[in-house]
N, C-alpha and C. Protein backbone atom coordinates (compact mmCIF):
# COMPACT_ATOMS: atom_id res chain seq x y z
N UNK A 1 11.30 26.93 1.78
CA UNK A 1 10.68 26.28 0.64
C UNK A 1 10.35 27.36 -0.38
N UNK A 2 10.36 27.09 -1.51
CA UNK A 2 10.40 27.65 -2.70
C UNK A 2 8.70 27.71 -3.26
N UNK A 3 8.42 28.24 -3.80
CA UNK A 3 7.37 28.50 -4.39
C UNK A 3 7.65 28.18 -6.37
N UNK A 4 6.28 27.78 -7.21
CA UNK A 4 6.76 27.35 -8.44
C UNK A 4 7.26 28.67 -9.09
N UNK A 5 7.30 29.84 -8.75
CA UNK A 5 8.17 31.18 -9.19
C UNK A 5 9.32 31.77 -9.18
N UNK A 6 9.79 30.35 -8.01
CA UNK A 6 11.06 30.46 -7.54
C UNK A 6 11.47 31.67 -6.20
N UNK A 7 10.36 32.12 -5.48
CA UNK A 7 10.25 33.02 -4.18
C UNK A 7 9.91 32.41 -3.02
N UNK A 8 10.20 32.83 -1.94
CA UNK A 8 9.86 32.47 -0.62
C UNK A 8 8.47 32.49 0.18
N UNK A 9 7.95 32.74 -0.83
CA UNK A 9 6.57 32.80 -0.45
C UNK A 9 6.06 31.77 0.09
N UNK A 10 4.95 31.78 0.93
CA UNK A 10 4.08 29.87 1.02
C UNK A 10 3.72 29.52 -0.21
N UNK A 11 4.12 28.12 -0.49
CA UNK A 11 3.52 27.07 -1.31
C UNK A 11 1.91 27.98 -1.60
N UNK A 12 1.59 27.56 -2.99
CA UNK A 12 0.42 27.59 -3.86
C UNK A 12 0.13 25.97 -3.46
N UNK A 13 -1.40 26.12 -2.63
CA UNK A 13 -1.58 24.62 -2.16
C UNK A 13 -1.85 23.98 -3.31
N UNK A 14 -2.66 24.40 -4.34
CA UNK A 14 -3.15 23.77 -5.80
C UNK A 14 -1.46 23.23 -5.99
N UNK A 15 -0.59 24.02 -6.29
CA UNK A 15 0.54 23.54 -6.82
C UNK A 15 1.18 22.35 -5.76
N UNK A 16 1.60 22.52 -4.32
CA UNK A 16 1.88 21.72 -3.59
C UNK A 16 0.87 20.45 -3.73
N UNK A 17 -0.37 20.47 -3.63
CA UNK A 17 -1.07 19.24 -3.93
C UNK A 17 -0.57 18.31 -5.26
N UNK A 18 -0.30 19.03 -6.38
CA UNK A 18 -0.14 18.42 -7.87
C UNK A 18 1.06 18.05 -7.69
N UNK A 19 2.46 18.22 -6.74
CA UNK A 19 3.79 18.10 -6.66
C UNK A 19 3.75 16.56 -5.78
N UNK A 20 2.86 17.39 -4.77
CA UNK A 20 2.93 16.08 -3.79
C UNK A 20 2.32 14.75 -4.23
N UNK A 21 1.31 14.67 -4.92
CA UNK A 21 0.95 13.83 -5.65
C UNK A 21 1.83 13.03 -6.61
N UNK A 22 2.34 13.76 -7.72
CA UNK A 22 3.76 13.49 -8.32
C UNK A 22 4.54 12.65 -7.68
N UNK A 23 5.20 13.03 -6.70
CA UNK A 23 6.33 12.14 -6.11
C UNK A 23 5.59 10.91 -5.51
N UNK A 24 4.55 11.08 -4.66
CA UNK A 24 4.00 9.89 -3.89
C UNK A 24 3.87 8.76 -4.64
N UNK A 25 3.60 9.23 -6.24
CA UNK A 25 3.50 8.62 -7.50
C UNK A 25 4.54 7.53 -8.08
N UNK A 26 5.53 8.72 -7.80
CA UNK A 26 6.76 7.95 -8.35
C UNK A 26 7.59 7.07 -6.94
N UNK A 27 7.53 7.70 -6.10
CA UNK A 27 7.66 6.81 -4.29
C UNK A 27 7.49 5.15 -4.71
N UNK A 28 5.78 5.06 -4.72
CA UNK A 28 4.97 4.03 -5.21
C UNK A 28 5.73 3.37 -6.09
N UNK A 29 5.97 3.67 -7.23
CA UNK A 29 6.43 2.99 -8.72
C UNK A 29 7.78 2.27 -7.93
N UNK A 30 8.75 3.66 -7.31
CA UNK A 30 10.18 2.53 -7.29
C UNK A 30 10.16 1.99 -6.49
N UNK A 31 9.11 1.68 -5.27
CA UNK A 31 9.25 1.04 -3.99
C UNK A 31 8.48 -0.63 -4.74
N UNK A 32 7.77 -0.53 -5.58
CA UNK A 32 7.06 -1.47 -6.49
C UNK A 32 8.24 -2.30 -7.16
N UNK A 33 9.61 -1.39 -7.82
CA UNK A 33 10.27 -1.93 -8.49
C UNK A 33 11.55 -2.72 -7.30
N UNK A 34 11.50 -2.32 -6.15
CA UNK A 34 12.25 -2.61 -5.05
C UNK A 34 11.91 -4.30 -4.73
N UNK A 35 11.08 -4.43 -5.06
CA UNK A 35 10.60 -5.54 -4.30
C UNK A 35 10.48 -6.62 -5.08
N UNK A 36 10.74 -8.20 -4.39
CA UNK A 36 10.89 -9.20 -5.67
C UNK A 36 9.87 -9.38 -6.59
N UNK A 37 10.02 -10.07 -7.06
CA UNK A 37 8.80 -10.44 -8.11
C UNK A 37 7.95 -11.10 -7.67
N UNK A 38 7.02 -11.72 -7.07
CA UNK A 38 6.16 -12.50 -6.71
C UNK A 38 5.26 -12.85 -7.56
N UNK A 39 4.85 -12.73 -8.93
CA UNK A 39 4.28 -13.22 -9.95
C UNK A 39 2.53 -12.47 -9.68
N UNK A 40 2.46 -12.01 -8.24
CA UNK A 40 1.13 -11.31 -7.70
C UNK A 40 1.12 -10.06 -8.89
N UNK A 41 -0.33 -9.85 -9.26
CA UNK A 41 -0.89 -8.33 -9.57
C UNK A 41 -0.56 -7.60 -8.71
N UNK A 42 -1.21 -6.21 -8.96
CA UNK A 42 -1.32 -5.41 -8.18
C UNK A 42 -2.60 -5.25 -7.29
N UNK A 43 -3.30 -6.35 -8.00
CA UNK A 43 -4.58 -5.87 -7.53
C UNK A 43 -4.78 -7.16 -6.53
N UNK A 44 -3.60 -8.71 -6.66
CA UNK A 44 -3.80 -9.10 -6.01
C UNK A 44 -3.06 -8.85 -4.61
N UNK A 45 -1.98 -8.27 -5.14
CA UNK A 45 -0.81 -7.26 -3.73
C UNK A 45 -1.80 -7.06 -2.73
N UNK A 46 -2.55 -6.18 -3.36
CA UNK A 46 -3.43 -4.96 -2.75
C UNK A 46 -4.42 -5.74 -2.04
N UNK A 47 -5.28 -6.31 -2.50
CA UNK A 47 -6.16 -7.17 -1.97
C UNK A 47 -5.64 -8.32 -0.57
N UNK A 48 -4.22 -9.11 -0.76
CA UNK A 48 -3.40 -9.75 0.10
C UNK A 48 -3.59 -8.84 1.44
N UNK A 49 -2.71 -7.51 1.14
CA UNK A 49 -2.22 -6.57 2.10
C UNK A 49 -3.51 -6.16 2.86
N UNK A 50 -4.81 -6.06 2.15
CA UNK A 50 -6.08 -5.63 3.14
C UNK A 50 -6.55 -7.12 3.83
N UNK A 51 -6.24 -8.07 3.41
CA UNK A 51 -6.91 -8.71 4.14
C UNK A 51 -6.14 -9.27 5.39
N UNK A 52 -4.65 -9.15 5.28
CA UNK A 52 -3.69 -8.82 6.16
C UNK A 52 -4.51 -8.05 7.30
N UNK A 53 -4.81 -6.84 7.05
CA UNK A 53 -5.36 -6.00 8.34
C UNK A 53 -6.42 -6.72 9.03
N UNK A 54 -7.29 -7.75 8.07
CA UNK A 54 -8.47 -7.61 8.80
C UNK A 54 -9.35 -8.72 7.74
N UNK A 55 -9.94 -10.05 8.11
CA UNK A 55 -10.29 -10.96 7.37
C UNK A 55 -11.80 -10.34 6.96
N UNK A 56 -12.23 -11.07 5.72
CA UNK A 56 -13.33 -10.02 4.66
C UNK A 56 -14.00 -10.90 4.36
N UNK A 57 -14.90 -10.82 3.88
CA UNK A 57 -15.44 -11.47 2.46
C UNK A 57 -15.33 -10.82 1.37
N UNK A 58 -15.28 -11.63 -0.11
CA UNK A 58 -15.26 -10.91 -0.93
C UNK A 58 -15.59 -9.86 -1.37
N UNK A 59 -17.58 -9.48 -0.82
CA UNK A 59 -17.83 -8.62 -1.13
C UNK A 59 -17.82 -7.35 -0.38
N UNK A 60 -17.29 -7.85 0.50
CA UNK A 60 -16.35 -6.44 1.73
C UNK A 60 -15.16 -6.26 1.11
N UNK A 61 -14.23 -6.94 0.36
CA UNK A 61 -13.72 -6.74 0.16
C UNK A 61 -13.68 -5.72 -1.41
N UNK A 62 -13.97 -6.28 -2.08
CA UNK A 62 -14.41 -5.91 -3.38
C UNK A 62 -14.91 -4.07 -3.00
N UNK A 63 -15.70 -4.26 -2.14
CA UNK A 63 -16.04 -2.63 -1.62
C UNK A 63 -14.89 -1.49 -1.39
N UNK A 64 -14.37 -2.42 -0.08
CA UNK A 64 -13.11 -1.49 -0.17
C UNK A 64 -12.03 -1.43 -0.72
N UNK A 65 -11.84 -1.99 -2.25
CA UNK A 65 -11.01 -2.01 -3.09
C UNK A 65 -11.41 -1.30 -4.14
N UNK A 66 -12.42 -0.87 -4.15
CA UNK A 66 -13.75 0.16 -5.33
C UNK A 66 -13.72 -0.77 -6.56
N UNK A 67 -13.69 -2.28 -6.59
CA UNK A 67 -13.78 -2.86 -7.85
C UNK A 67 -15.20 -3.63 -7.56
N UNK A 68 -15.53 -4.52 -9.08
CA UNK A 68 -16.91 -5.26 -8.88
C UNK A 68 -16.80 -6.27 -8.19
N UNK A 69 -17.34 -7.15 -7.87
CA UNK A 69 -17.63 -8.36 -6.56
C UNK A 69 -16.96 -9.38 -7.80
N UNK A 70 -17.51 -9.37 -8.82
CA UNK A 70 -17.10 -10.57 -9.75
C UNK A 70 -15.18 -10.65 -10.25
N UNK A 71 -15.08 -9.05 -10.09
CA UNK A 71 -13.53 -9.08 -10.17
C UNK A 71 -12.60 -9.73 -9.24
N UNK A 72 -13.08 -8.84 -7.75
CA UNK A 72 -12.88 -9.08 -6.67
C UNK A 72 -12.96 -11.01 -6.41
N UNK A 73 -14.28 -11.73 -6.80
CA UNK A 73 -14.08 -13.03 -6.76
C UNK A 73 -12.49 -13.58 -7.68
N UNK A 74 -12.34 -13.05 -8.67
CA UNK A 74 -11.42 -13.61 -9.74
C UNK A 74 -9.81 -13.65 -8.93
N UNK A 75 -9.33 -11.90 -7.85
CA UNK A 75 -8.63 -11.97 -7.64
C UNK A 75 -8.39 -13.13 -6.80
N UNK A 76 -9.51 -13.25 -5.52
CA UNK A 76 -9.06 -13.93 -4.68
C UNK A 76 -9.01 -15.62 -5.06
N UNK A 77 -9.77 -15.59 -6.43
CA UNK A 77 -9.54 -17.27 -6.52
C UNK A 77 -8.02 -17.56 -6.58
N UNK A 78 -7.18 -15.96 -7.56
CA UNK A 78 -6.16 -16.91 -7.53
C UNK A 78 -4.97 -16.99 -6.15
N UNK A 79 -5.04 -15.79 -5.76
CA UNK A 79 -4.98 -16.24 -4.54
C UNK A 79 -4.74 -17.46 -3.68
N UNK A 80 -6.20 -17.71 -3.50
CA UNK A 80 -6.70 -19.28 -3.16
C UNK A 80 -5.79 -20.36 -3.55
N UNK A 81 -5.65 -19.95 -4.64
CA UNK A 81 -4.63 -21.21 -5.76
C UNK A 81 -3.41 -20.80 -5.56
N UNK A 82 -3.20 -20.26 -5.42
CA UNK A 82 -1.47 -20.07 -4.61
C UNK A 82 -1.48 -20.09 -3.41
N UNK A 83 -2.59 -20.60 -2.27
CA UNK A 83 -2.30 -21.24 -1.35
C UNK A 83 -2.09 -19.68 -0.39
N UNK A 84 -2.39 -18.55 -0.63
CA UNK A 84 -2.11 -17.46 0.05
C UNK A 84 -3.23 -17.02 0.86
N UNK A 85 -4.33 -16.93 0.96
CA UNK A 85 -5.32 -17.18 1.18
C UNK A 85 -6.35 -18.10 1.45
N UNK A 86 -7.16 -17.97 2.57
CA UNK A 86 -8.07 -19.38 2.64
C UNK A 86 -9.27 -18.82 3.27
N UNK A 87 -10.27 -19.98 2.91
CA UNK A 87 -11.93 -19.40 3.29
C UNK A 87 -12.38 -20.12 4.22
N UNK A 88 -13.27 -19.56 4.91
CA UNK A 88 -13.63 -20.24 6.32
C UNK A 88 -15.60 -19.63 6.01
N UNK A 89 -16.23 -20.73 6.85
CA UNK A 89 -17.43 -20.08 6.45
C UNK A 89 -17.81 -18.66 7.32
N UNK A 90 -18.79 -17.68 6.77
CA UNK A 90 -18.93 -16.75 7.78
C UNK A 90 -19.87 -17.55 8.88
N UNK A 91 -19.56 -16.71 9.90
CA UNK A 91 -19.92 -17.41 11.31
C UNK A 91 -21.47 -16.73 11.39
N UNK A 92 -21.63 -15.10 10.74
CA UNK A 92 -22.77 -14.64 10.91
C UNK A 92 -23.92 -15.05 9.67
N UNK A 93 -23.56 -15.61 8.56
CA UNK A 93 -24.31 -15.91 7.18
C UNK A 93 -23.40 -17.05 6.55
N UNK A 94 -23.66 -17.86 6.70
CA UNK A 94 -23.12 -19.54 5.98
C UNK A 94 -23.45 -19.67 4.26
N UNK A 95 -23.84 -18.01 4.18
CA UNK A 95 -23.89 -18.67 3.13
C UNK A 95 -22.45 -18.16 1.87
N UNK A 96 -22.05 -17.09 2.73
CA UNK A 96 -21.11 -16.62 2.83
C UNK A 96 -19.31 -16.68 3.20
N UNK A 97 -18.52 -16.58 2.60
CA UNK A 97 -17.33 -17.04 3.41
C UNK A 97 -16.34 -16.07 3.62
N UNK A 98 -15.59 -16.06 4.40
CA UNK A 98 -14.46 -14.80 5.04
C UNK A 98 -13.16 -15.78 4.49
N UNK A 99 -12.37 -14.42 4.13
CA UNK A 99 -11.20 -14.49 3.38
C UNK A 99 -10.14 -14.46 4.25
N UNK A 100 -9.38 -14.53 4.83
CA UNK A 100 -8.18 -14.71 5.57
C UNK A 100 -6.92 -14.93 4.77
N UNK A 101 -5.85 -14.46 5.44
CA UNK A 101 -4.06 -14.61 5.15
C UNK A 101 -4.12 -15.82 5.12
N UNK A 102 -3.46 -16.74 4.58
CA UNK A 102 -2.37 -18.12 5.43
C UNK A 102 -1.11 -17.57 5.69
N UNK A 103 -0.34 -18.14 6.34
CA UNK A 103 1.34 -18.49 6.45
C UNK A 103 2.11 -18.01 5.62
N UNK A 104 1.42 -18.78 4.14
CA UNK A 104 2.35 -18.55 3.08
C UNK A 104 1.94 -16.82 2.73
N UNK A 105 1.02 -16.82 2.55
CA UNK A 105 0.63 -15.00 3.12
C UNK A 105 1.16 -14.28 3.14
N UNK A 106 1.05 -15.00 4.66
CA UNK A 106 2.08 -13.21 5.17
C UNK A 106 3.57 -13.36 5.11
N UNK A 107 3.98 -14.53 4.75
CA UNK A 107 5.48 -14.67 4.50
C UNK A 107 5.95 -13.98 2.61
N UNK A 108 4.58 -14.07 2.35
CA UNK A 108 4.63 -13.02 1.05
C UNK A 108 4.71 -11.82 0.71
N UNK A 109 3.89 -11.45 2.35
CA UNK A 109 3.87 -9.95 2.11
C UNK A 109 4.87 -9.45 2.96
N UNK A 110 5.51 -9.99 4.14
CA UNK A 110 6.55 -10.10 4.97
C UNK A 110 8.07 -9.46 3.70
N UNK A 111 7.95 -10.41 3.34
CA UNK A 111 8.96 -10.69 1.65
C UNK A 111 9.14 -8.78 1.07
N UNK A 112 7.40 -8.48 0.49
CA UNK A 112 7.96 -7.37 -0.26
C UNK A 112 8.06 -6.61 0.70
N UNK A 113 7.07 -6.56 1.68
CA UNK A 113 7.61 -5.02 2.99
C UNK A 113 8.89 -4.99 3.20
N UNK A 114 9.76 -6.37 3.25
CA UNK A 114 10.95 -6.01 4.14
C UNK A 114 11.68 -5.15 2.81
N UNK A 115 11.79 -6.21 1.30
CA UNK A 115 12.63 -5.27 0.40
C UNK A 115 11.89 -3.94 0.28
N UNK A 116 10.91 -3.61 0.57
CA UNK A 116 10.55 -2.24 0.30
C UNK A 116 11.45 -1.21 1.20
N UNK A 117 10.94 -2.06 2.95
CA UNK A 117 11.64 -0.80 3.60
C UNK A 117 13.13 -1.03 3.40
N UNK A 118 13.86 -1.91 3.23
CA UNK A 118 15.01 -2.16 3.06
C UNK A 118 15.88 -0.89 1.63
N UNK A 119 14.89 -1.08 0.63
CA UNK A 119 15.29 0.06 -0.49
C UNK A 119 15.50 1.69 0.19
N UNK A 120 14.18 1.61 0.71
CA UNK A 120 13.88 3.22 1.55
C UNK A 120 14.93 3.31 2.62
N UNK A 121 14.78 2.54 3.19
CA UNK A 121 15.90 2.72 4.64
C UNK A 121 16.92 3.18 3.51
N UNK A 122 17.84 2.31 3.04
CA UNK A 122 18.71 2.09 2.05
C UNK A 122 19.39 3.99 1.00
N UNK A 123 17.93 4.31 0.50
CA UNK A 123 18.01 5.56 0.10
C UNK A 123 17.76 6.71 0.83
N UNK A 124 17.38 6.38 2.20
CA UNK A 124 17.16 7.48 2.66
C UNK A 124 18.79 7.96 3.66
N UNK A 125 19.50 7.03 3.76
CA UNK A 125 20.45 6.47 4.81
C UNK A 125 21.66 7.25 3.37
N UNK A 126 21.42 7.36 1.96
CA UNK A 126 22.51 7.50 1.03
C UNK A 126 22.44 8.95 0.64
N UNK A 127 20.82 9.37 0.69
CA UNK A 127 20.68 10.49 0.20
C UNK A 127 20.64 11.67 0.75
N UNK A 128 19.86 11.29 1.96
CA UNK A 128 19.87 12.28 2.65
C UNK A 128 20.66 12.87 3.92
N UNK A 129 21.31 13.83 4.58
CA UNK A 129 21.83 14.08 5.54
C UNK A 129 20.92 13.89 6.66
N UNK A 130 21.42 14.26 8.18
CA UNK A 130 20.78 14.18 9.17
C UNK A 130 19.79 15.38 9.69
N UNK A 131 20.11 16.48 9.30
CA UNK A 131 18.97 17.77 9.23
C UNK A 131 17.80 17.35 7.99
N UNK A 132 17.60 16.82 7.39
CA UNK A 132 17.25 16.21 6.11
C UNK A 132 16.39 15.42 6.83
N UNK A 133 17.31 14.08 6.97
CA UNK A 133 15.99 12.85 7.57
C UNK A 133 15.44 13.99 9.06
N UNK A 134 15.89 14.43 9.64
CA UNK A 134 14.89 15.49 10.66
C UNK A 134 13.71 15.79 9.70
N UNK A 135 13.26 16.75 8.99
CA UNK A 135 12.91 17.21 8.12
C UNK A 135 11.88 15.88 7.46
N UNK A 136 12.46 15.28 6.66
CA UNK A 136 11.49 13.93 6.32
C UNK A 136 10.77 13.46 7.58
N UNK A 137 11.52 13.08 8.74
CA UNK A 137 10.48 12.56 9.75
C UNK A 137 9.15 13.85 10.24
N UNK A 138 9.57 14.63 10.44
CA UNK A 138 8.61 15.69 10.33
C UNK A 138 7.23 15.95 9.13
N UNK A 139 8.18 15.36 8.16
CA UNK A 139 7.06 15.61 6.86
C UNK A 139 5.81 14.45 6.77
N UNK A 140 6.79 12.89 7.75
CA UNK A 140 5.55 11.88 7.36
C UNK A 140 4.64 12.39 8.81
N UNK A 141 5.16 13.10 9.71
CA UNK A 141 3.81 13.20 10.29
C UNK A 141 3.04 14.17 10.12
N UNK A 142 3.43 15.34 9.17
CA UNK A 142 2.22 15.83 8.28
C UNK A 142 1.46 15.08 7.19
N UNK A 143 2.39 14.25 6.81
CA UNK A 143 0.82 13.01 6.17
C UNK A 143 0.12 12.32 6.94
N UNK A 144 0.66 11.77 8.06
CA UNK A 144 -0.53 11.19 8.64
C UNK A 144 -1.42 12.10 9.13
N UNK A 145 -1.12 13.50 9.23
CA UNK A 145 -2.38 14.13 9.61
C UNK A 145 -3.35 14.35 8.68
N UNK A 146 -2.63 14.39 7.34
CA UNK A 146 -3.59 14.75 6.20
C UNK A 146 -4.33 13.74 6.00
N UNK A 147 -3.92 12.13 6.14
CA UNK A 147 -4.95 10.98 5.57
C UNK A 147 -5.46 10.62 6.74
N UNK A 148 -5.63 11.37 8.57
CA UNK A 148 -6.05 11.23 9.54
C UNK A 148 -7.82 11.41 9.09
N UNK A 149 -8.12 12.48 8.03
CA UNK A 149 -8.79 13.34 7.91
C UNK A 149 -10.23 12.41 6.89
């Protein structure tokens, strides 16, 4: 690996951080453009995909999305209205309700994962050789150690 001086030196982590960032950047954007249209935000993508992991309430949710509760209500109404989502009362505070997938859901989010990995598989299968994808598989498990952290 090259250094930004063009020498063999180790990576300048300041610089490797600002690079790696960069691409993850642009990763994001075309894996975004990979995938059909679903008429969803991003913020309702995003919101779908967490509650996928793990049913919320809004204002759990809203938390771990770092937006306000009142936004957070807006996404999931529409949501709601596209039938992607549904509320159940909370079991611990009634006064409260937990957000859950439906069907149509996860057959939504089913939808962009597959064209996502389908693009990636796709480019990684065109671009790269087999010492290469070695190399890439090696590299995502230095990210998971980094966002282990």
């Amino acid at each position: 690996m090259t250094d930004h001086a063009g020498t063999s030196a180790a990576p300048v982590p300041e610089h490797l951080a600002a690079d790696l960032t960069a691409a993850v950047r642009r990763m994001a954007r075309r894996m975004r453009t990979a995938a059909p249209d679903t008429g969803l935000t991003a913020s309702q993508r995003s919101a779908l995909a967490r509650l996928d992991e793990a049913p919320a309430t809004t204002a759990a949710l809203a938390r771990a999305e770092l937006v306000r509760p009142q936004s957070m209500r807006l996404t999931v109404g529409a949501l709601e209205e596209q039938g992607l989502v549904a509320r159940t009362p909370d079991p611990s505070d009634g006064r409260q309700a937990v957000m859950s997938v439906t069907e149509k859901g996860r057959g939504v989010l089913a939808g962009l994962r597959a064209a996502k990995n389908d693009w990636l598989s796709a480019a990684i299968t065109d671009e790269l050789d087999e010492r290469e994808q070695r190399r890439l598989a090696d590299a995502v498990l230095l990210l998971e150690r980094l966002v282990r952290k």
